[in-house]
Protein backbone atom coordinates (compact mmCIF):
# COMPACT_ATOMS: atom_id res chain seq x y z
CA UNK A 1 44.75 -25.76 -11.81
CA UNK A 2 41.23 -27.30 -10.96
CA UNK A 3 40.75 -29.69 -13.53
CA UNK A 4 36.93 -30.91 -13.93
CA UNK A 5 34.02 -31.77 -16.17
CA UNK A 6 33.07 -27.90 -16.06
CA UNK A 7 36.15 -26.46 -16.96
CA UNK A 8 37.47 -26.95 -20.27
CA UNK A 9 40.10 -25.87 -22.76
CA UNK A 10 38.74 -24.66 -26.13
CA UNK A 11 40.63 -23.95 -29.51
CA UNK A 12 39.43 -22.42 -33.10
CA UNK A 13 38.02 -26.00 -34.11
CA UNK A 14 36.15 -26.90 -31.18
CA UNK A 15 34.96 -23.65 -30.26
CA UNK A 16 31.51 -24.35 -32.45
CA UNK A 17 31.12 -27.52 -30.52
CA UNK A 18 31.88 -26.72 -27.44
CA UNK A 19 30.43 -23.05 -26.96
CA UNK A 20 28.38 -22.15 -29.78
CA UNK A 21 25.82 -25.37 -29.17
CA UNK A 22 26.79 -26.09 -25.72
CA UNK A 23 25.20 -23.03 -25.06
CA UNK A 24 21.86 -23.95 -26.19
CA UNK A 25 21.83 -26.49 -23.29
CA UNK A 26 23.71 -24.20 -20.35
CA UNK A 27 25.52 -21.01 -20.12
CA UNK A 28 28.98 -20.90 -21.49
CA UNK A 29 31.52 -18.21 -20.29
CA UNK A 30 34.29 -17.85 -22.22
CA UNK A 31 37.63 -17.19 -20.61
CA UNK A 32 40.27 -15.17 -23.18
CA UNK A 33 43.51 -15.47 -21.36
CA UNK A 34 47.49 -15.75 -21.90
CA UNK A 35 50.42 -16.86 -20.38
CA UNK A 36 52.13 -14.11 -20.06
CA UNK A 37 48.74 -11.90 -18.46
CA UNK A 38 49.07 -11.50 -14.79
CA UNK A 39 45.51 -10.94 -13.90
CA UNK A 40 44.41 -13.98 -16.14
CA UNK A 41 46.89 -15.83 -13.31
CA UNK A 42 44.14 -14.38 -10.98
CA UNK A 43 41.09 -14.90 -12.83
CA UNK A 44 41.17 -18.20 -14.31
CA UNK A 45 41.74 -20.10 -10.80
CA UNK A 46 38.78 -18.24 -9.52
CA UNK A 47 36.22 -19.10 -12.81
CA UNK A 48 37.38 -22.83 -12.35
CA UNK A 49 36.44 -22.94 -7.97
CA UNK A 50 33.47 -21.77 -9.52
CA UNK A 51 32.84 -23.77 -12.31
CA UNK A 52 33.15 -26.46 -9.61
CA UNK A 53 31.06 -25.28 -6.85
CA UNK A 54 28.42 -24.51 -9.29
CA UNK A 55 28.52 -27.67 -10.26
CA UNK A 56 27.65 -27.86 -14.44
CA UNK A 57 25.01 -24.62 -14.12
CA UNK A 58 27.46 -23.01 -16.36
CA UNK A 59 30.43 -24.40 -18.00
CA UNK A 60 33.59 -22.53 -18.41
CA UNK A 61 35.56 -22.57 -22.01
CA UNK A 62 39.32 -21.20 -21.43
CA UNK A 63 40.53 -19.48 -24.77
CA UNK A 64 44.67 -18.85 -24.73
CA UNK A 65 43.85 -15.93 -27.04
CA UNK A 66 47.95 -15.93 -28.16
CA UNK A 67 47.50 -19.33 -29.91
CA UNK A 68 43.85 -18.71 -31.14
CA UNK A 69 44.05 -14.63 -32.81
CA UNK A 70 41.78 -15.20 -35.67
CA UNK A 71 38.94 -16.42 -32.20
CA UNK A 72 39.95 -13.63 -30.36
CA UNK A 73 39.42 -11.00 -32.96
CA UNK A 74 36.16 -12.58 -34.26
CA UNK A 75 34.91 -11.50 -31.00
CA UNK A 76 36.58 -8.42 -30.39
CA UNK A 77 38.95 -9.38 -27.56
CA UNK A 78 41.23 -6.00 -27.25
CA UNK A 79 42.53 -6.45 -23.64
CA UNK A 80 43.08 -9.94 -21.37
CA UNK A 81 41.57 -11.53 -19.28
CA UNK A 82 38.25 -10.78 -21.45
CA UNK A 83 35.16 -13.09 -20.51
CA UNK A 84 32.31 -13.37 -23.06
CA UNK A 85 29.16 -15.22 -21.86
CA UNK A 86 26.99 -17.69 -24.17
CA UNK A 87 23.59 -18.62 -24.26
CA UNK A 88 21.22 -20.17 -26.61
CA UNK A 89 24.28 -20.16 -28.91
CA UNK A 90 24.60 -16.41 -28.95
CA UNK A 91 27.36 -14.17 -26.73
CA UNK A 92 25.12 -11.95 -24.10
CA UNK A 93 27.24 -10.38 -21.93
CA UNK A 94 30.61 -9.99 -21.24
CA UNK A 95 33.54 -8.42 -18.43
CA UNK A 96 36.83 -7.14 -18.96
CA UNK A 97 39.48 -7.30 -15.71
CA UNK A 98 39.81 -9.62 -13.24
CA UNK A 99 36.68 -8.68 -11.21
CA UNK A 100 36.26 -9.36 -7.61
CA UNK A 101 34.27 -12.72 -6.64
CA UNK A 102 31.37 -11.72 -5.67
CA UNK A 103 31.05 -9.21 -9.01
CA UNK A 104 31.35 -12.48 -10.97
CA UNK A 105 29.00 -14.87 -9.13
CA UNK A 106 26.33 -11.67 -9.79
CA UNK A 107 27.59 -11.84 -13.45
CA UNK A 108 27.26 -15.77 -13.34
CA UNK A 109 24.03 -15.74 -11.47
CA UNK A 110 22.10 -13.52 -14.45
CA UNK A 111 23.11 -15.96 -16.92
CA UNK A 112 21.56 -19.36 -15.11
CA UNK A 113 17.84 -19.77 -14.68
CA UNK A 114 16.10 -19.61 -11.42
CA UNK A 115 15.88 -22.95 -10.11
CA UNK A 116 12.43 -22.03 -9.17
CA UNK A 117 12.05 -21.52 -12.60
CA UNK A 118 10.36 -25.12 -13.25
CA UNK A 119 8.03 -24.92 -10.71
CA UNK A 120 6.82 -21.58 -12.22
CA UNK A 121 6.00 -23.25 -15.43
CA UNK A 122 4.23 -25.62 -13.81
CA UNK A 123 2.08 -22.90 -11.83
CA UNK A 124 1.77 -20.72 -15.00
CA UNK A 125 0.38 -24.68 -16.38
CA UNK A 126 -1.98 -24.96 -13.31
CA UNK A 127 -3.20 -21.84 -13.63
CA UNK A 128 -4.54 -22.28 -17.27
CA UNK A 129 -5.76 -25.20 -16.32
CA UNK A 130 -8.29 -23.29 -13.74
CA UNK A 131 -6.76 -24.90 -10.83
CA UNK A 132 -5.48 -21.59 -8.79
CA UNK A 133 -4.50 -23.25 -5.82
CA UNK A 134 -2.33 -25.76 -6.99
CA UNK A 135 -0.87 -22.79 -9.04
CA UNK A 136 -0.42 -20.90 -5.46
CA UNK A 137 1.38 -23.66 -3.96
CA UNK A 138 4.02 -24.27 -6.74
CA UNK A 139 4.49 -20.43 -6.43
CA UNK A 140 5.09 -20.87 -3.03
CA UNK A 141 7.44 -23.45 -2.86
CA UNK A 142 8.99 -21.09 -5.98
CA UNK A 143 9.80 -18.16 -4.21
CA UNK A 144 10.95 -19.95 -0.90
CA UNK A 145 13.40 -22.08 -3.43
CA UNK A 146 14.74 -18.72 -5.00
CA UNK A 147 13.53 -15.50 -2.96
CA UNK A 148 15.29 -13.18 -4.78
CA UNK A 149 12.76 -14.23 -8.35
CA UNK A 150 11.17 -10.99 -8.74
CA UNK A 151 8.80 -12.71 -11.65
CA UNK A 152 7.97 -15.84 -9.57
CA UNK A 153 6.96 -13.17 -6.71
CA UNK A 154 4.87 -11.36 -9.01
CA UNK A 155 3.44 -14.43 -10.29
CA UNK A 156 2.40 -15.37 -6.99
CA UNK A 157 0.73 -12.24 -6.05
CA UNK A 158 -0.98 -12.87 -9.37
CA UNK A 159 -2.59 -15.82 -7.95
CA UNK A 160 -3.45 -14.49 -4.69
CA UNK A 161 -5.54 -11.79 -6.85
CA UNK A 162 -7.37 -14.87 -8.78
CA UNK A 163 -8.26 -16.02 -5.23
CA UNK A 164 -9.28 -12.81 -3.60
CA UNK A 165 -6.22 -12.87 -1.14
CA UNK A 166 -6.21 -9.28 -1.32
CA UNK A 167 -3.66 -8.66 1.54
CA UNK A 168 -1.40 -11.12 0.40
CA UNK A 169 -1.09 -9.72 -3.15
CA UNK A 170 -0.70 -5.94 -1.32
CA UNK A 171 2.35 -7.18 1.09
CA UNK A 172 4.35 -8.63 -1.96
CA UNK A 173 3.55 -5.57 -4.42
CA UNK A 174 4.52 -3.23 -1.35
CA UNK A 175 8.16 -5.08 -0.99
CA UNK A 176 8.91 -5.36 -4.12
CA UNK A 177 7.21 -2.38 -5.87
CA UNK A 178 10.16 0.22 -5.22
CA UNK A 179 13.16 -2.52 -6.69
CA UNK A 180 11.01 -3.69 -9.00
CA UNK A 181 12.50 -3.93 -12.59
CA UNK A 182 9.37 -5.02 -14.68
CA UNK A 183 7.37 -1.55 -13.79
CA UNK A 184 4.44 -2.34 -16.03
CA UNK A 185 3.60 -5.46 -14.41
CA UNK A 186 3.73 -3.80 -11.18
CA UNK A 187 0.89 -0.98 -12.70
CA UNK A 188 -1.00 -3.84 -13.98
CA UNK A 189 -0.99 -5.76 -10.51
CA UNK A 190 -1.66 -2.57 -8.76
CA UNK A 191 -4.71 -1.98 -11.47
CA UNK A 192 -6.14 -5.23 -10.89
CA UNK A 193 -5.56 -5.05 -7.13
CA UNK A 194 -7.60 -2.41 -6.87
CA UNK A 195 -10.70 -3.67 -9.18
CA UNK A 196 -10.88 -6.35 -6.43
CA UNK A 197 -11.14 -3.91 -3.51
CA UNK A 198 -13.37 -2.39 -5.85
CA UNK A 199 -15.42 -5.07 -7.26
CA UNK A 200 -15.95 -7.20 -4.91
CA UNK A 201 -19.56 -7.52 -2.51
CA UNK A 202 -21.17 -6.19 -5.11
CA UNK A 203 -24.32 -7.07 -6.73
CA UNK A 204 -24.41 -6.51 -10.57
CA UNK A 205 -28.45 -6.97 -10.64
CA UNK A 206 -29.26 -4.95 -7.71
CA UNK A 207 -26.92 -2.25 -9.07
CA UNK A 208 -28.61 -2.15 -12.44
CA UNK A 209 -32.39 -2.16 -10.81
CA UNK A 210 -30.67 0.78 -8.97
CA UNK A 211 -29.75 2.32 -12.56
CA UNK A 212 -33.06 1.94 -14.24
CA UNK A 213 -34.57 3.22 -11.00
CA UNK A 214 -32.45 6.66 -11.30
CA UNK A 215 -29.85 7.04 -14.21
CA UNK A 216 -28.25 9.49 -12.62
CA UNK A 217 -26.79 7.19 -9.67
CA UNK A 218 -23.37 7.75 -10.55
CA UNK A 219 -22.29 5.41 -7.93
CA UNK A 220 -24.07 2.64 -8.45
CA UNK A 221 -22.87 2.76 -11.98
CA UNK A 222 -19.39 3.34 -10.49
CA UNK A 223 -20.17 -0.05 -8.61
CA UNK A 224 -21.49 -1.51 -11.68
CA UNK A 225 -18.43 -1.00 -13.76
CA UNK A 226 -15.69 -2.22 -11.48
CA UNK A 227 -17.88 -5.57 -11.13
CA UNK A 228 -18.48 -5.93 -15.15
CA UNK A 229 -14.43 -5.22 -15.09
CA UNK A 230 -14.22 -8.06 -12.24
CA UNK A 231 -16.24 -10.29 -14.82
CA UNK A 232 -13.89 -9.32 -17.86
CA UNK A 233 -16.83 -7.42 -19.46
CA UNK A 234 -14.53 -4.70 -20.56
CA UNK A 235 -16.60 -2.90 -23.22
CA UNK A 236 -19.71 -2.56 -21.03
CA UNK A 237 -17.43 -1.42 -17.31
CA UNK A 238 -16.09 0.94 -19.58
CA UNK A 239 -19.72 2.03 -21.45
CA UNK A 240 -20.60 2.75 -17.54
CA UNK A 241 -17.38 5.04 -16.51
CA UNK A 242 -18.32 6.86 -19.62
CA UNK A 243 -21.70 7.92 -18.59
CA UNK A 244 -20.55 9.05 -15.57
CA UNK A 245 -17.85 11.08 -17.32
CA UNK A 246 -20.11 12.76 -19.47
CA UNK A 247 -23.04 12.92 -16.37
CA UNK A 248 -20.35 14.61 -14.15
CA UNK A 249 -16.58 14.61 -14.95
CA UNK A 250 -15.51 16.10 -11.49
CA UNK A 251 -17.99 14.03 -9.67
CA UNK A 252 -16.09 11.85 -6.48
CA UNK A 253 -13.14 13.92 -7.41
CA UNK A 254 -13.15 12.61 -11.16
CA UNK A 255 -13.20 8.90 -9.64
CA UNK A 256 -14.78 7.64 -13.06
CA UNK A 257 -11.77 8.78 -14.92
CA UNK A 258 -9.68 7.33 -12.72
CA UNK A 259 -11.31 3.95 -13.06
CA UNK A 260 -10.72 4.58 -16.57
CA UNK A 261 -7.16 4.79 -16.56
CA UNK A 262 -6.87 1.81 -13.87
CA UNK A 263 -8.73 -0.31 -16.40
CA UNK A 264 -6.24 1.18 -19.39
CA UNK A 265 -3.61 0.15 -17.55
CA UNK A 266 -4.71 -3.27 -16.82
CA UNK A 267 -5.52 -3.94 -20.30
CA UNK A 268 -2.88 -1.83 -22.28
CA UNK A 269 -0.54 -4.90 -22.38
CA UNK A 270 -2.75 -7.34 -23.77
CA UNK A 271 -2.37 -7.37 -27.70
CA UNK A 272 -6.52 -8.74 -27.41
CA UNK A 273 -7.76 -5.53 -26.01
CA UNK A 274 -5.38 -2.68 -28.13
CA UNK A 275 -8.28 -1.53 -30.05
CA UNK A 276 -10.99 -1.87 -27.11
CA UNK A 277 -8.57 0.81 -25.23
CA UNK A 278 -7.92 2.85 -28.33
CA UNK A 279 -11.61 3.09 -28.84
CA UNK A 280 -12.14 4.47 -25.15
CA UNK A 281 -9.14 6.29 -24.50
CA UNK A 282 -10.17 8.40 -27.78
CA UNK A 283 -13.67 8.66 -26.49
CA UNK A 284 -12.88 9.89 -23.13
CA UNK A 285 -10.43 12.39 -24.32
CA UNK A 286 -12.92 13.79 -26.88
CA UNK A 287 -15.47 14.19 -23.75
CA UNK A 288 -12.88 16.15 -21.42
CA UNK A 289 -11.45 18.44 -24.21
């Protein structure tokens, strides 16, 4: 038996000690095991390798559910070796079976944070701050700490959006777009993405002179509205797709509509602009039906 700092026996009166709030501080998987259980005999040698090798990311609590019942029932233990996992003092997940290794690193690995996970705070800090290159660099160094941090990766094409690094922004949202598990931030990325290749070179005065000159110039008011969208003047881009809607719905292959629902998507997860896109989204529908 490995014996270390990582791997410890737990009972009934310790178990609020040392699982309950030792999981506020790092994950805590919880080992249900007995004597007389011949997988537990292969299990628990392989959670304590790992316990060591992983060196205090998680600790690992060993339960011998025979001598502790009342424990084992409280959390529904109905078959050994049964692993419950802790965090932020509640159970999250949990395994029955003595899994292969490299099914319970996977399991171990969802419970830790990224390692890259501090220097994405920092970046998400830098970035409020206005400084988007420092928040580019921490990203950087993020995703080349921990590849494999899908948010870090979107964070980071994020940032290369703020800075106009259009091609950098496409080549991560085209890797990771198809394995992506947040889709909506992917549709908002790919929404904003596109306002830039829209938006940008334009020039909002010269495009309105063109306006006054001839209200019907459907593109320059196409123009118009993907640079007031570039300049977070929401209300008035979407004031301009709407005259073209009502000028011309099918006009450039209904691009104004399109625009539209880019600009919905962009904004439909941002509590600060629910009823701005309720107000719109009811408008153009009433103009189309």
């Amino acid at each position: 038996m490995l014996m270390n700092a990582f791997s410890i026996d737990v009972n009934v009166a310790d178990f609020q000690e040392k699982v309950i709030d030792a999981s506020r501080h790092a994950p805590v998987l919880v080992d249900f095991w007995a004597e007389w259980c011949a997988p537990c005999r292969i299990l628990k040698p392989l959670l304590e390798k790992l316990a060591v090798e992983y060196g205090g990311r998680f600790i690992l609590a060993k339960v011998n559910s025979d001598q502790n019942q009342d424990l084992a029932a409280r959390y529904g233990v109905r078959s050994i070796p049964s692993v419950k996992a802790f965090a932020h003092g509640e159970m999250v997940r949990e395994f029955t079976g003595a899994l292969l290794e490299g099914q319970i690193r996977a399991f171990i690995d969802s419970l830790i944070p990224s390692r890259a996970e501090p220097l994405r705070v920092a970046a998400l800090e830098a970035r409020a701050r206005g400084d988007a290159e420092v928040a580019r660099s921490l990203l950087v160094d993020a995703v080349q700490l921990d590849p494999a941090n899908e948010t870090a990766q979107f964070d980071l094409a994020e940032i290369h959006i703020d800075l106009r690094n259009v091609d950098a922004a496409q080549a991560i949202l085209d890797t990771h777009e198809r394995t992506a598990g947040n889709v909506d931030r992917v549709r908002t990325l790919q929404a904003r993405l596109k306002l830039v290749n829209a938006g940008t070179g334009a020039d909002p005065a010269a495009l309105k002179a063109r306006i006054e000159a001839d209200a019907g110039d459907l593109d320059a008011r196409l123009q118009l509205a993907h640079s007031l969208a570039l300049a977070h003047d929401h209300r008035a881009a979407f004031e301009q797709l709407m005259e073209i809607v009502r000028r011309d719905r099918k006009w450039q292959d209904e691009a104004a509509r399109r625009a539209m629902l880019d600009l919905f998507a962009l904004l439909g997860g941002d509590a600060q602009h629910e009823e701005l896109v309720r107000e719109f989204r009811i408008q153009l529908a009433r103009t189309l039906n």
